[in-house]
Protein backbone atom coordinates (compact mmCIF):
# COMPACT_ATOMS: atom_id res chain seq x y z
CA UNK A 1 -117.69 38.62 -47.43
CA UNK A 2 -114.37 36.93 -48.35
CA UNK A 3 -113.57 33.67 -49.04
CA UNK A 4 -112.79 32.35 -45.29
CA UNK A 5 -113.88 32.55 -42.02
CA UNK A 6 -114.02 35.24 -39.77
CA UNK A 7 -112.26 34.14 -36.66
CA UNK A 8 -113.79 36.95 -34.23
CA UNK A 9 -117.35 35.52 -34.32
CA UNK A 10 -118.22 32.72 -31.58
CA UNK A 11 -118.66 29.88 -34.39
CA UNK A 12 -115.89 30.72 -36.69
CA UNK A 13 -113.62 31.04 -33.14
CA UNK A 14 -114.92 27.75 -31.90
CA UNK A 15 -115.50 25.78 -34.74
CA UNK A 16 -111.96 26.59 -36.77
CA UNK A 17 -109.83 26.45 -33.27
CA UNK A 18 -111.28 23.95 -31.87
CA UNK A 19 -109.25 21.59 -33.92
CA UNK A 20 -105.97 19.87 -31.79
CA UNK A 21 -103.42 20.65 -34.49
CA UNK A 22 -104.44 23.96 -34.73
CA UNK A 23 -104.97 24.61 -31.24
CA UNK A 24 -100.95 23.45 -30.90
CA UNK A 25 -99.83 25.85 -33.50
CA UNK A 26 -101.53 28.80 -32.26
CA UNK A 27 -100.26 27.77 -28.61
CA UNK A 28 -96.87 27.71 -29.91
CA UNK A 29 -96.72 30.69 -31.84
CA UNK A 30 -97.94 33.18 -28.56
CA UNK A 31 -96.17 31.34 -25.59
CA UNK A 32 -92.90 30.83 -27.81
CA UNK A 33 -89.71 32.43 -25.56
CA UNK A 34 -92.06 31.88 -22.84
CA UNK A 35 -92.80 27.98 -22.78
CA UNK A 36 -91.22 25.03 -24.25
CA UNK A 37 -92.73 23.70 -27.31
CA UNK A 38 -96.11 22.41 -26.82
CA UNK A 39 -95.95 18.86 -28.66
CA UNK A 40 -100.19 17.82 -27.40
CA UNK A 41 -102.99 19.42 -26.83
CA UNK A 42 -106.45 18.25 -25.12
CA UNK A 43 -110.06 19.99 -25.15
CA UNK A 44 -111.67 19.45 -21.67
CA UNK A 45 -115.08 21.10 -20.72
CA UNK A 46 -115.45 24.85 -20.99
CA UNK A 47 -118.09 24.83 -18.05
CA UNK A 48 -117.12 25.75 -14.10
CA UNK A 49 -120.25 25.68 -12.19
CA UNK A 50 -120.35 28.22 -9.15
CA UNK A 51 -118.92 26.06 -5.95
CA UNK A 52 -121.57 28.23 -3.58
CA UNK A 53 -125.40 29.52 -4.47
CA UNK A 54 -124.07 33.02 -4.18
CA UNK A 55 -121.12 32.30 -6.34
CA UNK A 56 -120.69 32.86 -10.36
CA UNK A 57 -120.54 29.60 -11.91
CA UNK A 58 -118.09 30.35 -15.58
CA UNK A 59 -118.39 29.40 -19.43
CA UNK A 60 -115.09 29.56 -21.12
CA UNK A 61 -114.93 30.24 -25.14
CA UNK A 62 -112.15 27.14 -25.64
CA UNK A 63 -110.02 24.93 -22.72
CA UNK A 64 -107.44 23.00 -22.96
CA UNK A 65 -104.98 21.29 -21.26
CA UNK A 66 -100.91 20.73 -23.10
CA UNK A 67 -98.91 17.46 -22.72
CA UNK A 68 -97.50 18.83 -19.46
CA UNK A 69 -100.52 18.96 -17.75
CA UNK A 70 -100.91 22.65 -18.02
CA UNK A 71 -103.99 24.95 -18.41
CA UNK A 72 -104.87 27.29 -20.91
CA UNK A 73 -107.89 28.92 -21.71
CA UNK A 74 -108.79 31.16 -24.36
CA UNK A 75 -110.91 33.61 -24.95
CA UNK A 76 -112.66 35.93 -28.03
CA UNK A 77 -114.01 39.35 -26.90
CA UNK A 78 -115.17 41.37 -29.48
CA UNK A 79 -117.00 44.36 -27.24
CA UNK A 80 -115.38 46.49 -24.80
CA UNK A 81 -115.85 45.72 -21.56
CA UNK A 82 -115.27 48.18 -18.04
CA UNK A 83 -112.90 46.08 -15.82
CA UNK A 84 -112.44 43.69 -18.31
CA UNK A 85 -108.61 42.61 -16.83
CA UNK A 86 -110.70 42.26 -13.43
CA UNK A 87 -112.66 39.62 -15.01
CA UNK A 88 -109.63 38.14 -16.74
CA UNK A 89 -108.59 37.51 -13.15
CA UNK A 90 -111.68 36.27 -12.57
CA UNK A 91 -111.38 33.90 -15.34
CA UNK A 92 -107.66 32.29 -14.06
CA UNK A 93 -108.60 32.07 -11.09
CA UNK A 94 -111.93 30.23 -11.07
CA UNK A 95 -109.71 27.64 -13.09
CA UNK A 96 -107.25 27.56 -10.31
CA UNK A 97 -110.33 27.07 -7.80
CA UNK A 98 -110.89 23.73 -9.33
CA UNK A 99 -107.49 22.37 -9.57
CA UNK A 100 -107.20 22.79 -5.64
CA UNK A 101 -109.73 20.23 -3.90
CA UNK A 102 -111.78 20.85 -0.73
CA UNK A 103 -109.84 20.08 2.19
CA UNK A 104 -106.24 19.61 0.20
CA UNK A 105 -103.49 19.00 2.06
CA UNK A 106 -100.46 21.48 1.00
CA UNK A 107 -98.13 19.39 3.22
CA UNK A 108 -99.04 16.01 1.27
CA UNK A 109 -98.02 17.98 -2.07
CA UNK A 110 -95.64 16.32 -4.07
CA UNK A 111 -95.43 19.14 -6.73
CA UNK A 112 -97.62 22.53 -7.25
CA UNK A 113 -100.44 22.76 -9.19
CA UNK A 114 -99.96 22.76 -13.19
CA UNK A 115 -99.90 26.02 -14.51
CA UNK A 116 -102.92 28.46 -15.82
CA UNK A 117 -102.38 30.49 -18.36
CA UNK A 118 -105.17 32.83 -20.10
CA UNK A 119 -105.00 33.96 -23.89
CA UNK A 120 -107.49 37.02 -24.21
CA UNK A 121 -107.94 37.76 -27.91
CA UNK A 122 -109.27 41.43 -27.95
CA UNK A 123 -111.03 42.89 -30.89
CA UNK A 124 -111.46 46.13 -29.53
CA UNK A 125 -109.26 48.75 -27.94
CA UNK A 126 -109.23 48.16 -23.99
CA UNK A 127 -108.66 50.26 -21.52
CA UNK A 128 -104.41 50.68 -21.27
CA UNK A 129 -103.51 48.13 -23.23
CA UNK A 130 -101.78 50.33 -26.18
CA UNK A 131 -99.85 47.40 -27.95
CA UNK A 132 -100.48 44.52 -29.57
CA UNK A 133 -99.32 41.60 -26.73
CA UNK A 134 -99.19 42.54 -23.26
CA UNK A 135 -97.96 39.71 -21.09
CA UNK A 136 -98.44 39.72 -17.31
CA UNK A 137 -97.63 37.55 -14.31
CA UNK A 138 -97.01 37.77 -10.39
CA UNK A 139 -93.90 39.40 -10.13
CA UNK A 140 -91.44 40.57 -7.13
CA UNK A 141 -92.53 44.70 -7.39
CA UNK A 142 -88.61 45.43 -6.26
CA UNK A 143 -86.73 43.19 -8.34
CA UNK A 144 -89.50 42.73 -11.20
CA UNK A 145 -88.44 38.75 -10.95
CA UNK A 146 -91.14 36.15 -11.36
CA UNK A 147 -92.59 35.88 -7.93
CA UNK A 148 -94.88 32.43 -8.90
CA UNK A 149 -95.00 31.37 -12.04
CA UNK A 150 -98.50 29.03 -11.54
CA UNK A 151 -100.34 31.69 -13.59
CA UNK A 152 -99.84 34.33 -16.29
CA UNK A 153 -102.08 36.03 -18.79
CA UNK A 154 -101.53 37.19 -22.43
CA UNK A 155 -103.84 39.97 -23.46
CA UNK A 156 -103.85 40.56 -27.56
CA UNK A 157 -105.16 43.47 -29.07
CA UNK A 158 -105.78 42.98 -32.48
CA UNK A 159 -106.74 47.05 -33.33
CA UNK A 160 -103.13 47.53 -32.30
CA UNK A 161 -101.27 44.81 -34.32
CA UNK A 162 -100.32 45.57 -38.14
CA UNK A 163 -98.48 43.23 -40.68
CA UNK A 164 -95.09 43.51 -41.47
CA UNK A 165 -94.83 41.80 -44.83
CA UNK A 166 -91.09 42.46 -44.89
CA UNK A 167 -90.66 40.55 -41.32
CA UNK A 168 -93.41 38.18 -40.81
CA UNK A 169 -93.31 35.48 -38.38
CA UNK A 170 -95.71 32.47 -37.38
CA UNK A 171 -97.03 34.83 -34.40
CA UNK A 172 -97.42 37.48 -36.83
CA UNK A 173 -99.58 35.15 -39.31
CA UNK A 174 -101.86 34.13 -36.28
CA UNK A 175 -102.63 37.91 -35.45
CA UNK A 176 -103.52 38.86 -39.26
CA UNK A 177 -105.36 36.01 -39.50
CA UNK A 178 -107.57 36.87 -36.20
CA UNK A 179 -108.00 40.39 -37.66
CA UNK A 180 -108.45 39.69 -41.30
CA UNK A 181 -109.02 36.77 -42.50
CA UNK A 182 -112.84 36.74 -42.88
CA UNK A 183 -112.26 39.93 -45.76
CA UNK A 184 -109.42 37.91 -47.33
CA UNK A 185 -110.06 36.97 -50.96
CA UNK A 186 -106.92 35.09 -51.18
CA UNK A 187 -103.88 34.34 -48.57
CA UNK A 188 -100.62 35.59 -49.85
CA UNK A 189 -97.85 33.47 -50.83
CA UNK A 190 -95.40 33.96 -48.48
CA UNK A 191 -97.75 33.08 -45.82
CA UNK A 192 -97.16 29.92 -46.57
CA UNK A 193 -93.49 29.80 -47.12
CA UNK A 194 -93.89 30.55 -42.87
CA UNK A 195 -96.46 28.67 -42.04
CA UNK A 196 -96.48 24.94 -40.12
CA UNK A 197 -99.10 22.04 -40.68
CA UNK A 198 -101.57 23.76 -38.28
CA UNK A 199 -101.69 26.94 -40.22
CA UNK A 200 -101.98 25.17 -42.84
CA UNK A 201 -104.98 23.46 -41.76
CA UNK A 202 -106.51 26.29 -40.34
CA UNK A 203 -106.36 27.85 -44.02
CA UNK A 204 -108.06 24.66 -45.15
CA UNK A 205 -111.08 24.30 -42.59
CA UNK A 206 -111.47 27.56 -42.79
CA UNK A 207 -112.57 27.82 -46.48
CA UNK A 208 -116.16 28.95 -46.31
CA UNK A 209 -117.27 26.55 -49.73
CA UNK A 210 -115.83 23.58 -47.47
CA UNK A 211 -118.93 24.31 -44.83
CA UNK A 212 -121.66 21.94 -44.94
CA UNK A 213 -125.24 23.96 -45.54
CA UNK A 214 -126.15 23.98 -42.16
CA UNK A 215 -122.91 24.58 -40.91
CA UNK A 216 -123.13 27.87 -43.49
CA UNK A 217 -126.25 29.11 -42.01
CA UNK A 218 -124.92 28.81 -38.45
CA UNK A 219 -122.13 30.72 -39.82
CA UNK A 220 -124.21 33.94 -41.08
CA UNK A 221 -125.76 33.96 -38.18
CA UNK A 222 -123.13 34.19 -35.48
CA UNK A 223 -121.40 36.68 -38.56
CA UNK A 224 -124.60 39.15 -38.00
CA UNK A 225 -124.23 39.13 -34.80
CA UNK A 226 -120.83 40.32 -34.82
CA UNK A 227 -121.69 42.77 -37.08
CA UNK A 228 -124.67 44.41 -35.41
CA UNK A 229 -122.44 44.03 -31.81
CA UNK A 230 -121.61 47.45 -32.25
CA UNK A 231 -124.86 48.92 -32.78
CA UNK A 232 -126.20 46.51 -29.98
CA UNK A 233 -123.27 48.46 -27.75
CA UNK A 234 -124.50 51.88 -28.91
CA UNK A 235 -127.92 50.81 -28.55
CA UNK A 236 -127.55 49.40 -25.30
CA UNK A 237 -125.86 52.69 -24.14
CA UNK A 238 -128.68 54.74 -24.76
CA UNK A 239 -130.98 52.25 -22.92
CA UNK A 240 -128.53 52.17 -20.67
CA UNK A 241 -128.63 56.22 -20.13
CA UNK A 242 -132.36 55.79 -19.39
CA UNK A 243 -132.35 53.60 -16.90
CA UNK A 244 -129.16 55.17 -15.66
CA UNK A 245 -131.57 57.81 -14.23
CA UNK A 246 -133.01 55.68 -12.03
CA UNK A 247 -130.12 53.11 -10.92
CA UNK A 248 -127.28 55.48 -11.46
CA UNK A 249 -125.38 56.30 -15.16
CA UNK A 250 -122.81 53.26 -14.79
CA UNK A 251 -125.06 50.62 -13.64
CA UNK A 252 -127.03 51.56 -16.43
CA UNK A 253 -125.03 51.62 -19.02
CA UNK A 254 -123.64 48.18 -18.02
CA UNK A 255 -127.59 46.65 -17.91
CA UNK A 256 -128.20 47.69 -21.47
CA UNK A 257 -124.86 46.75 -22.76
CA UNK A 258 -125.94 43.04 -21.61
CA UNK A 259 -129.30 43.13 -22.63
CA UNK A 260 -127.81 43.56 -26.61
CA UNK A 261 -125.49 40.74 -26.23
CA UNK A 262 -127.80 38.89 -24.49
CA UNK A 263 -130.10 39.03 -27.33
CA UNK A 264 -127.72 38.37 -29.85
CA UNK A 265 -126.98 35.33 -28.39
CA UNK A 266 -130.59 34.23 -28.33
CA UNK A 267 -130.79 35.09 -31.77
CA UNK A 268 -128.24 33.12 -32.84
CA UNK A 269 -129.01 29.95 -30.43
CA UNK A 270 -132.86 30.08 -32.27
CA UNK A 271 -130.98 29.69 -35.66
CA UNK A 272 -129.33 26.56 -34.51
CA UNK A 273 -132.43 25.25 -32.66
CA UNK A 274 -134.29 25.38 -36.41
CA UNK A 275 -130.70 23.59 -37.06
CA UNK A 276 -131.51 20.54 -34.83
CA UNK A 277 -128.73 20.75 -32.92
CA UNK A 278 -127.92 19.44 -30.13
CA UNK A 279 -128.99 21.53 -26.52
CA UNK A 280 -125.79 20.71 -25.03
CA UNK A 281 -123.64 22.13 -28.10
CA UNK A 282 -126.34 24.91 -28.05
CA UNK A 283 -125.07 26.02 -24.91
CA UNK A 284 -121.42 26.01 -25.53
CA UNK A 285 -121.36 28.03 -28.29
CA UNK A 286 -123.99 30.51 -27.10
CA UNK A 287 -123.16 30.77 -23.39
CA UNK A 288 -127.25 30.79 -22.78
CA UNK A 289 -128.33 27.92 -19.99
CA UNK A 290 -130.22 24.89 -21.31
CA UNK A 291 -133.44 26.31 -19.39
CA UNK A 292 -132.84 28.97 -21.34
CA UNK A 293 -132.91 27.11 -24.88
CA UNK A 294 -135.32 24.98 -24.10
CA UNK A 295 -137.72 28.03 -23.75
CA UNK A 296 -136.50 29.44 -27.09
C-alpha cells in the first residue's frame, strides 16, 4: 500500500472527489476545448427514484451541477460490464427525465434544458473503447456536425492511458492519479510545477496518515473489495456457468457477476454499520437500500 489513496475504490472516489475545489479542477481538466472554464461547482443528490413501479429508480457515484446550471455526473467502474455504453445512456438520460416536468409545456420554454454531461471513469478495458478518452455526442451522421448539444458523454479508460513525463498536462495528472496514485510512495516534482489549487488539495486529502481511525478502517475495507472484485468476477462467472444451464449461458453469467458485487457491497456497508454511521450515508456510498442496511 502506498502512501495515498486509491481513487478507484467507492470511498477513496467519493470521499477525495467529493470536495468542490477538487471537483472544479478535475471538471476543468476533461471538458477543457470542450466547455468554458467551470468557475463553481455544487453537489446535489446522487439518488433518482424510478418515476413508474415497473421503472429502474438510479444511484449515481457523484452529481453535480457547474455555475451555469449544467449537469454532470460521474461515475467509477472498476468491473467490466456487457452493454455498459447502453447503461451510460441509461444513466444521461434518467437525469434528463427529471429536468423535464410532467406535463411541460415546450411552447412556454424560454431556453432548453441545461446540459448533461456524463464522465465514465473506466478501470477496465471495455468493449471498443481502445484509447484513453473517447468523447461522444448527437451528431448530424452526414455532416458529423453537432446535431444537439443538451448531452454528451466522456468515457476514460484508464488501462489505455500512460504518462508522458516529457509532456504532461493537468488532464494528464488527473488520469495518473486515477490509475496510480494509491501505489505512489511519493508524487514527483514536476507534478506540481503543473498542478492548480485543486490538485493540490487532492494530494493533501488524499494522504492516507491524514485519515481519522475510522475513516482508515472504512478505507481498507472498500480497498479489499476492490481488490477481491476480480476474483468476485471470476467467481461469479463460474456460478454464473452453472446456472447458465438452466437460464441460458448469458443470463447466467450476468446473475453471478451481481451476486459478487452485491456482496462486496454488503461487506463493506457491515464495516461502516460497526462504524456508526449514518444509514443515509450508508446508502450512498454502498448503493444497497436502507431496508437493506437495516437488515445487515
Amino acid at each position: 500500500m502506498g502512501k495515498f489513496i486509491d481513487l478507484r475504490c467507492d470511498f477513496g472516489f467519493k470521499y477525495c472527489m467529493s470536495d468542490p475545489i477538487i471537483m472544479k479542477s478535475f471538471l476543468n481538466a476533461i471538458l477543457d476545448g470542450d466547455e468554458n472554464t467551470i468557475t463553481r461547482v455544487k453537489f446535489e443528490n446522487v439518488e433518482r427514484t424510478a418515476t413508474k413501479k415497473d421503472r429502474r429508480g438510479v444511484i449515481f457515484d457523484l452529481l453535480c451541477t457547474t455555475n451555469k446550471g449544467d449537469s454532470i455526473l460521474i461515475e467509477m467502474q472498476n468491473s467490466c460490464q456487457k452493454y455498459f455504453k447502453t447503461r451510460a445512456n441509461f444513466y444521461v438520460y434518467k437525469l434528463m427525465d427529471s429536468k423535464i416536468k410532467r406535463g411541460h409545456s415546450w411552447r412556454k420554454m424560454k431556453k432548453d434544458i441545461p446540459k448533461i454531461i456524463g464522465i465514465f471513469i473506466l478501470g477496465k478495458n471495455m468493449s471498443d473503447i481502445d484509447k484513453a478518452v473517447t468523447r461522444t455526442a448527437e451528431c448530424d451522421l452526414d455532416t458529423g456536425k453537432i446535431f444537439w448539444d443538451r448531452h454528451r458523454k466522456y468515457f476514460i479508460s484508464l488501462p489505455q492511458f500512460s504518462l508522458d513525463a516529457n509532456n504532461m498536462t493537468k488532464r494528464d495528472i488527473w488520469f495518473d492519479f486515477f490509475k496510480n496514485l494509491g501505489r505512489m510512495e511519493n508524487i514527483d516534482p514536476s507534478v506540481y510545477e503543473r498542478a492548480d489549487e485543486g490538485l493540490l488539495r487532492l494530494i493533501e486529502k488524499a494522504k492516507i496518515g491524514a485519515l481519522s481511525e475510522k475513516e482508515h478502517r472504512i478505507y481498507e475495507a472498500s480497498l479489499k473489495a476492490l481488490e477481491d472484485e476480480v476474483d468476485m468476477e471470476e467467481a461469479g462467472y463460474e456460478r454464473g456457468l452453472e446456472e447458465g444451464r438452466k437460464e441460458g449461458l448469458e443470463e447466467g453469467e450476468k446473475i453471478g457477476v451481481e451476486k459478487g458485487r452485491k456482496n462486496n457491497s454488503i461487506q463493506i456497508a457491515k464495516e461502516m454499520k460497526k462504524e456508526g454511521m449514518n444509514p443515509s450515508l450508508i446508502a450512498k456510498l454502498t448503493k444497497l437500500s436502507l431496508d437493506e442496511i437495516e437488515t445487515l
